[in-house]
Protein backbone atom coordinates (compact mmCIF):
# COMPACT_ATOMS: atom_id res chain seq x y z
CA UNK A 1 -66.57 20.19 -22.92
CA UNK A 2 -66.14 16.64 -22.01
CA UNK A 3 -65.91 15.69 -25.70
CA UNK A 4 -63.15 18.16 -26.19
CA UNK A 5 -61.03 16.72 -23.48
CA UNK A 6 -61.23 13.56 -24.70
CA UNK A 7 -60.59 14.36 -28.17
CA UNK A 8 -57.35 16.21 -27.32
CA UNK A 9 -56.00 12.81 -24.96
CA UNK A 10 -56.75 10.79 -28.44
CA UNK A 11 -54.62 13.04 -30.65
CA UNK A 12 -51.93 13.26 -27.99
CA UNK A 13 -52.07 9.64 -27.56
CA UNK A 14 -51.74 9.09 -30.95
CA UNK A 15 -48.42 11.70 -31.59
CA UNK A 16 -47.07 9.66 -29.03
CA UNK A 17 -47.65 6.69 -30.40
CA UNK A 18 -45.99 7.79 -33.50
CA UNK A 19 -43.04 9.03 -32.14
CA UNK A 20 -42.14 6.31 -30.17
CA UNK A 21 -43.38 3.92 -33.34
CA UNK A 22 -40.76 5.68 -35.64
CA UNK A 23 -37.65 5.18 -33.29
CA UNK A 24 -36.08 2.23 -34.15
CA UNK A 25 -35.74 -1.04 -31.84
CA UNK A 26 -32.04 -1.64 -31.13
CA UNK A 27 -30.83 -4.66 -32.81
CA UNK A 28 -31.73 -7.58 -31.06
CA UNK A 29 -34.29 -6.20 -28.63
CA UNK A 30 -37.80 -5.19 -29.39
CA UNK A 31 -37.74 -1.53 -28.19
CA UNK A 32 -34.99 1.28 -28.71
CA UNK A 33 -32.52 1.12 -25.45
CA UNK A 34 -30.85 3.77 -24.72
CA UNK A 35 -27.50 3.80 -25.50
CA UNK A 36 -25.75 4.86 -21.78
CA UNK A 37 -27.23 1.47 -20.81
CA UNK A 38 -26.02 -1.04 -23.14
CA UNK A 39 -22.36 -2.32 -23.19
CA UNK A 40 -20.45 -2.39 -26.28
CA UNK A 41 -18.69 -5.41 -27.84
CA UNK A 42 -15.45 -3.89 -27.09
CA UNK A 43 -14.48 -0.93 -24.45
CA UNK A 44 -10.63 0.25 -24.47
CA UNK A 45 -8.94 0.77 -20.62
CA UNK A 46 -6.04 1.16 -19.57
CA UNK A 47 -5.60 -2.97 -18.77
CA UNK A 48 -6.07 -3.60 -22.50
CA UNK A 49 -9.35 -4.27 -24.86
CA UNK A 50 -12.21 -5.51 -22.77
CA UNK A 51 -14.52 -7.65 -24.77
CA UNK A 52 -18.02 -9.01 -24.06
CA UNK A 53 -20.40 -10.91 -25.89
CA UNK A 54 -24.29 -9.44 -25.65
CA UNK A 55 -23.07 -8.03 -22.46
CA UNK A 56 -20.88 -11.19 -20.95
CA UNK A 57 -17.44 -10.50 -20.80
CA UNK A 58 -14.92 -12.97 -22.57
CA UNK A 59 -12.73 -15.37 -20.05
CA UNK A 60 -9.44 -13.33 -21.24
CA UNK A 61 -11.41 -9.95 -19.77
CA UNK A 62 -12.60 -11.64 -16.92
CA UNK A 63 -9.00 -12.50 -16.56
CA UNK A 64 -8.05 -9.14 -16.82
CA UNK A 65 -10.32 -8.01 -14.08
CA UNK A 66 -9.71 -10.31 -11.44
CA UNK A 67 -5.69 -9.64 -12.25
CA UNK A 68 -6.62 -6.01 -11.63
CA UNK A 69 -9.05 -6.34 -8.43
CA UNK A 70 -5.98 -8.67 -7.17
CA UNK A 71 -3.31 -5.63 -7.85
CA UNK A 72 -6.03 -3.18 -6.49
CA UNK A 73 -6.21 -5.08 -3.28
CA UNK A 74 -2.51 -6.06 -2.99
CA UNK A 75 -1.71 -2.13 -2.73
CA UNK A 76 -4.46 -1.36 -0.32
CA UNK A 77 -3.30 -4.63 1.66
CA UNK A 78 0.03 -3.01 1.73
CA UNK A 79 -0.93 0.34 2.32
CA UNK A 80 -2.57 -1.26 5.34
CA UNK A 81 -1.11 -3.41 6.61
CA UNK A 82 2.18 -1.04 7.51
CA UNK A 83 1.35 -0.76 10.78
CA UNK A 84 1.48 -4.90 11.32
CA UNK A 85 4.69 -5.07 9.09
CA UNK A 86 6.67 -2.13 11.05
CA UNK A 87 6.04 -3.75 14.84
CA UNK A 88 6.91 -6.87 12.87
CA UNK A 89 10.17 -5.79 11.44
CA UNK A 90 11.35 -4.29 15.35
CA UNK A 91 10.54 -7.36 16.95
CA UNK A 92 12.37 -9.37 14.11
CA UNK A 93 15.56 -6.55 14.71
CA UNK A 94 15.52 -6.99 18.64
CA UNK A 95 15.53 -11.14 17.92
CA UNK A 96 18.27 -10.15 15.56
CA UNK A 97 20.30 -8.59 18.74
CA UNK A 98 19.26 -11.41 20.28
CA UNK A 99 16.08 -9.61 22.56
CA UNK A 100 13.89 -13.12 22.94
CA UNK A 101 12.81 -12.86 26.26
CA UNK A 102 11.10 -10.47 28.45
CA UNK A 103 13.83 -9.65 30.68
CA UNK A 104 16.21 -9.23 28.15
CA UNK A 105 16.03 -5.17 26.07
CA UNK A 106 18.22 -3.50 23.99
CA UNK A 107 19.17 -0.53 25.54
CA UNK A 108 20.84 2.59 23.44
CA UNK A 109 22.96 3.66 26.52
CA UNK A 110 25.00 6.00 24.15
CA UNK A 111 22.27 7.51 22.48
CA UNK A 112 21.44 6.12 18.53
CA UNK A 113 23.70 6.72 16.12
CA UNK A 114 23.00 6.50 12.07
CA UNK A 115 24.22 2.52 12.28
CA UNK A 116 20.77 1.01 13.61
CA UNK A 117 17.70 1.73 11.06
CA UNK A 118 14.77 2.78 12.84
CA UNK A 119 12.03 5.13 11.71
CA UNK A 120 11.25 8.08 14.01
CA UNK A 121 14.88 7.41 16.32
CA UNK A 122 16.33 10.84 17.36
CA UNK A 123 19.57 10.91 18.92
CA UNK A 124 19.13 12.38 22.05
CA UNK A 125 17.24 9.65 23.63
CA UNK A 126 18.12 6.27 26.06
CA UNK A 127 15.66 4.16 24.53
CA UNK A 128 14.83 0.84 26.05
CA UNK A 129 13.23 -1.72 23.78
CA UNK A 130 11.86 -4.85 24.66
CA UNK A 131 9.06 -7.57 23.70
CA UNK A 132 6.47 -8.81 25.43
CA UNK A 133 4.99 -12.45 24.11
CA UNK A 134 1.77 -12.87 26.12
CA UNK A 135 0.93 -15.86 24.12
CA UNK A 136 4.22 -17.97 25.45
CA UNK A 137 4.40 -16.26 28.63
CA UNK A 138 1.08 -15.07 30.06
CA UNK A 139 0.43 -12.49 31.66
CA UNK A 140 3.27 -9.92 32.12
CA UNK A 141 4.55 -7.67 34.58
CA UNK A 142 6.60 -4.14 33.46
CA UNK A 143 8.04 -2.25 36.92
CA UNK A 144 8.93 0.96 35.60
CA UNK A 145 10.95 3.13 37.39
CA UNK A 146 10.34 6.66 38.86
CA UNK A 147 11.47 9.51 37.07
CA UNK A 148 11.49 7.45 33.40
CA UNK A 149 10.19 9.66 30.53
CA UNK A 150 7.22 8.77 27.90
CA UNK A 151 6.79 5.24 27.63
CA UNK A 152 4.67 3.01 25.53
CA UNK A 153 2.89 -0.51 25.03
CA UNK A 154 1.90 -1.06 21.42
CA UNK A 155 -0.16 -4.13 20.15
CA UNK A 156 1.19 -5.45 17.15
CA UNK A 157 -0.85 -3.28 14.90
CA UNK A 158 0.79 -0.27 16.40
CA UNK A 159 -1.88 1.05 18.56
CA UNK A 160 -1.69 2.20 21.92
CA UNK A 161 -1.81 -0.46 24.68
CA UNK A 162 -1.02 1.37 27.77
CA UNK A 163 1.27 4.69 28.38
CA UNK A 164 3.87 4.51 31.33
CA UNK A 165 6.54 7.34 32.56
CA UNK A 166 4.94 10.88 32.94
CA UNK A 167 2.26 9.92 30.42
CA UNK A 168 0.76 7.30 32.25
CA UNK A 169 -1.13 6.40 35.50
CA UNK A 170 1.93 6.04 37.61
CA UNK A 171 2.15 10.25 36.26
CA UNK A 172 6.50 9.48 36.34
CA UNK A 173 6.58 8.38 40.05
CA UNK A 174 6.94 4.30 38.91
CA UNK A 175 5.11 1.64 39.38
CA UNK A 176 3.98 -2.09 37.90
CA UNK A 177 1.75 -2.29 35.09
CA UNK A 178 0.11 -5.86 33.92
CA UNK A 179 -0.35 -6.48 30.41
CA UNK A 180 -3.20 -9.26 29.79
CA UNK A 181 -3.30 -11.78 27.08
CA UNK A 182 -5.98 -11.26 24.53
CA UNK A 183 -9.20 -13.23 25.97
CA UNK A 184 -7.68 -13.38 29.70
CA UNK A 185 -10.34 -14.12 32.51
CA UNK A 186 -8.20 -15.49 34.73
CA UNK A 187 -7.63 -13.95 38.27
CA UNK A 188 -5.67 -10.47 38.27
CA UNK A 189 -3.84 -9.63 41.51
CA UNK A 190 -3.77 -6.13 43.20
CA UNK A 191 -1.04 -3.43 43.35
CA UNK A 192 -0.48 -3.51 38.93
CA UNK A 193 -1.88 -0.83 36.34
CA UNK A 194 -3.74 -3.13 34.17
CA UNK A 195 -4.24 -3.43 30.52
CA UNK A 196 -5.42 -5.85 28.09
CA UNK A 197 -3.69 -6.14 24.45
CA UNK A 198 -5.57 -7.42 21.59
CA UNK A 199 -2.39 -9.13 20.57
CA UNK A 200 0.21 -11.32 21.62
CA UNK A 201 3.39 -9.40 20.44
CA UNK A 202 3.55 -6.44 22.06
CA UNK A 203 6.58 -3.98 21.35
CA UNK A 204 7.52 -1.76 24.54
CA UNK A 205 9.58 1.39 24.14
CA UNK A 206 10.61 3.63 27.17
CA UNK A 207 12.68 6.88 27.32
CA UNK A 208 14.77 8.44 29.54
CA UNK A 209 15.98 11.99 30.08
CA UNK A 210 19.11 12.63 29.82
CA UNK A 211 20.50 15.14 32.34
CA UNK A 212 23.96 17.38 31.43
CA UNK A 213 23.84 16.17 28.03
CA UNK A 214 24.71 12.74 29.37
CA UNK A 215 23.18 9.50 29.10
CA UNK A 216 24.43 8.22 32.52
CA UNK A 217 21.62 9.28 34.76
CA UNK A 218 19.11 7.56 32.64
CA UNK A 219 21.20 4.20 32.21
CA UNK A 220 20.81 3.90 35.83
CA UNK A 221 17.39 4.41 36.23
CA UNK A 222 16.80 1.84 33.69
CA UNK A 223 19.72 -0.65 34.89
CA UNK A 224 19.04 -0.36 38.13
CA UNK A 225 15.19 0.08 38.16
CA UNK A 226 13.18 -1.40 35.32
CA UNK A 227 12.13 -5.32 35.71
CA UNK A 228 9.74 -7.29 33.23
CA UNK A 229 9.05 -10.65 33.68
CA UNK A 230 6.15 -13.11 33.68
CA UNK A 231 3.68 -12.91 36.33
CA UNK A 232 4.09 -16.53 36.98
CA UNK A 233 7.74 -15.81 38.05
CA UNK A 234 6.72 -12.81 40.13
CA UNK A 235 8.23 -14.32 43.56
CA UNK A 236 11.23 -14.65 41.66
CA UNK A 237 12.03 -12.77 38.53
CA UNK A 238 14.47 -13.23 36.69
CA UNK A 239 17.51 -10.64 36.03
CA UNK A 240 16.88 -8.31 33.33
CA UNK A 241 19.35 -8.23 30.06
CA UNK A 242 20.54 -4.90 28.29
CA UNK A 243 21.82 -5.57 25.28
CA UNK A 244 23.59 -2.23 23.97
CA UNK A 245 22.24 -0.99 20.69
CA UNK A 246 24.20 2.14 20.25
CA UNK A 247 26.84 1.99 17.49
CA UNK A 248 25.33 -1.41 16.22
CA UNK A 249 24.02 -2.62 12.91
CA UNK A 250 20.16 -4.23 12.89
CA UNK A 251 17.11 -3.31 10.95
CA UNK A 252 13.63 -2.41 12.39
CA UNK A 253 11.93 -1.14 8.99
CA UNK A 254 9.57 -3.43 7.18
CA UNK A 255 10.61 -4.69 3.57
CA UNK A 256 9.57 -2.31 0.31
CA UNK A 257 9.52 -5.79 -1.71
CA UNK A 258 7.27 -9.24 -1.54
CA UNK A 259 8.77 -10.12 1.59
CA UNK A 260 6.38 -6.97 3.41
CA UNK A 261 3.38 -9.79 2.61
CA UNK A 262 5.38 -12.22 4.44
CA UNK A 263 5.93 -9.86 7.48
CA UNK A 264 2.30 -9.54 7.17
CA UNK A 265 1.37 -13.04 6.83
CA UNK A 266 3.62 -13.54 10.03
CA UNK A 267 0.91 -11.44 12.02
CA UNK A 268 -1.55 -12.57 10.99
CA UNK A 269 -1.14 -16.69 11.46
CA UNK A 270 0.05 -15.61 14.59
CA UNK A 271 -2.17 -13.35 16.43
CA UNK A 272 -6.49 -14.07 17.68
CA UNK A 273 -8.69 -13.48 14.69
CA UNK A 274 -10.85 -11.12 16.55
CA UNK A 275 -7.23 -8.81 16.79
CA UNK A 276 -8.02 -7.04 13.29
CA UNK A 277 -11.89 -5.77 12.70
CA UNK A 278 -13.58 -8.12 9.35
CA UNK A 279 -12.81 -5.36 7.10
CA UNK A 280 -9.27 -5.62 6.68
CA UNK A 281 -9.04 -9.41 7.42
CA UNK A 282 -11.38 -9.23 4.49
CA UNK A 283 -9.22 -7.45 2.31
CA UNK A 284 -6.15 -9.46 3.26
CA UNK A 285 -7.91 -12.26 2.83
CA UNK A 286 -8.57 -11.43 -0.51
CA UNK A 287 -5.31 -11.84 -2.15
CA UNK A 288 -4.59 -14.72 0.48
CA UNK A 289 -3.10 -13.71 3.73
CA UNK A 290 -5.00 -16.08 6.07
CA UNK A 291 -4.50 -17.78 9.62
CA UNK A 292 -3.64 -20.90 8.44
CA UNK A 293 -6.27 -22.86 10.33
CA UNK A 294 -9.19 -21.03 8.66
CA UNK A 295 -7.88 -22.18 5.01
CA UNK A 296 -10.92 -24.65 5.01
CA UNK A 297 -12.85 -21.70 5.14
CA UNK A 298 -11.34 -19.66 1.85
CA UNK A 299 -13.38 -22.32 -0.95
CA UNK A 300 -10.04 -23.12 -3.17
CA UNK A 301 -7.75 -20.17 -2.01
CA UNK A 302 -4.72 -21.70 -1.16
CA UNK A 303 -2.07 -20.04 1.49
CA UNK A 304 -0.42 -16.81 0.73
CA UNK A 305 1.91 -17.46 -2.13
CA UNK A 306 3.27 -15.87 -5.01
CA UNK A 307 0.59 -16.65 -7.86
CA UNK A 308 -3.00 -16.45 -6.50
CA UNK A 309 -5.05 -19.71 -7.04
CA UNK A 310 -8.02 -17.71 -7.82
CA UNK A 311 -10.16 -18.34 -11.16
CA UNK A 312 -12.43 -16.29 -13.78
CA UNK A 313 -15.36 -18.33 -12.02
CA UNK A 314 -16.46 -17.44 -8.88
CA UNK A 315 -15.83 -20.79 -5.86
CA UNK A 316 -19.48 -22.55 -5.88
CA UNK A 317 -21.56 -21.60 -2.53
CA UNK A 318 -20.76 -24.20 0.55
């Protein structure tokens, strides 16, 4: 019995043995590879030929690839990085009507028209818009009036800071909020609704109801009632600014063309680096939107700019 086991492992051995004996080593290795492993001398994509030699590609199709990761990346960076680009482009439309302060808003006191571009705008709204810089002025006090409809803070990558008006903790009796710097631990007084922004920028937008079809009731709530101002001038604020935007031309919508990596870049040098998670710094990093005082950090990248400084060969380890 034992014999006849044995016997039949030789013979099966031996088949096997044979078959694998009479396959033929691919060229240039001493057993057959399969074929869904190797890579050929040439594949065709839609970039062009790619060419390797024994498996290395050429320097013209590692060219071709790193153009292509750089395209790849430029369209996610751009799909996103909207939301930095869009609170970009309003704050660079309220500079344009000449909102630089914190007291100072543009106010649509005759509703918004079709002259201003805004995304979003409907026409039977008072909007207030303002800016808060937390960076130049600190901390910063909004006193929001009773009776004022949904209002919003929103960092500078569009999220949600704080929500005032009938949204928010004051529920649309008024009240002051305090919006914090990014990495504040100084003292904070008593008496505010407090929030701290990842960002510096911070775009504000308020609404009020209009009552009789009329914008009138609403103008005076905000003329007579909203204040924002540093908290370092809270004995004595100064006088708030509404700059009518109804009927006037400005742009609030980010470019289409290269200048939306600009708008980006703008954010970016500006803000903390903690205010976007790794991943997308990452990926903006990647075709060269940096803060400019990490550029010791990006091994040969140079600042965001038109052609990429990046080789075929990878930066050597620091």
């Amino acid at each position: 019995m034992r014999f006849g086991i044995f016997f039949g492992w030789v013979i099966s051995a031996s088949l096997t043995a044979v078959g694998v004996a009479a396959e033929e080593p691919t060229p240039g290795f001493n057993n057959k590879i399969p074929e869904n492993i190797m890579t050929p001398n040439e594949v065709e994509t839609r970039l062009g030929t790619m060419r390797f030699n024994d498996g290395m590609p050429t320097e013209e199709t590692s060219r071709l690839v790193y153009d292509n990761l750089d395209f790849m990346r430029g369209v996610e960076t751009f799909l996103n990085g909207i939301p930095a680009a869009s609170v970009e482009a309003i704050r660079l439309g309220n500079v344009e009507m000449g909102v630089t302060q914190a007291h100072q808003a543009i106010i649509m006191d005759n509703f918004m028209d079709a002259n201003p571009l805004f995304l979003t705008g409907n026409t039977g709204t008072v909007y207030v818009s303002s800016f808060l810089d937390l960076k130049r002025d600190g901390p910063t006090v909004m006193e929001i009036p009773s009776g004022m409809g949904p209002g919003t803070v929103n960092d500078a990558y569009f999220r949600f800071v704080v929500d005032m008006g009938g949204p928010g903790p004051d529920k649309g009796k008024g009240g002051k909020y305090l919006i914090l710097p990014p990495g504040y631990d100084g003292d904070v007084p008593e008496g505010y609704f407090v929030s701290t922004s990842p960002s510096y920028a911070n775009w504000v937008i308020l609404r009020g109801l209009i009552k009789d079809g009329k914008p009138d009731a609403a103008n005076k709530m905000f003329t007579d009632g909203l204040k924002i101002y540093p908290l370092s001038q809270a004995d004595n604020p100064p006088e708030m600014e509404f700059i009518s935007g109804s009927t006037k031309v400005f742009n609030t919508i980010h470019a289409n063309t290269y200048e939306f990596y600009e708008e980006l870049h703008t954010v970016i040098d500006r803000e903390p680096v903690d205010f976007l998670d790794p991943e997308l710094r990452g990926l903006f990093a990647s075709i060269g939107i940096i803060k400019a005082n990490l550029l010791h950090r990006t091994h040969g990248w140079r600042p965001f700019c038109r052609t990429p400084s990046r080789s075929a060969t990878p930066p050597p380890a620091r």
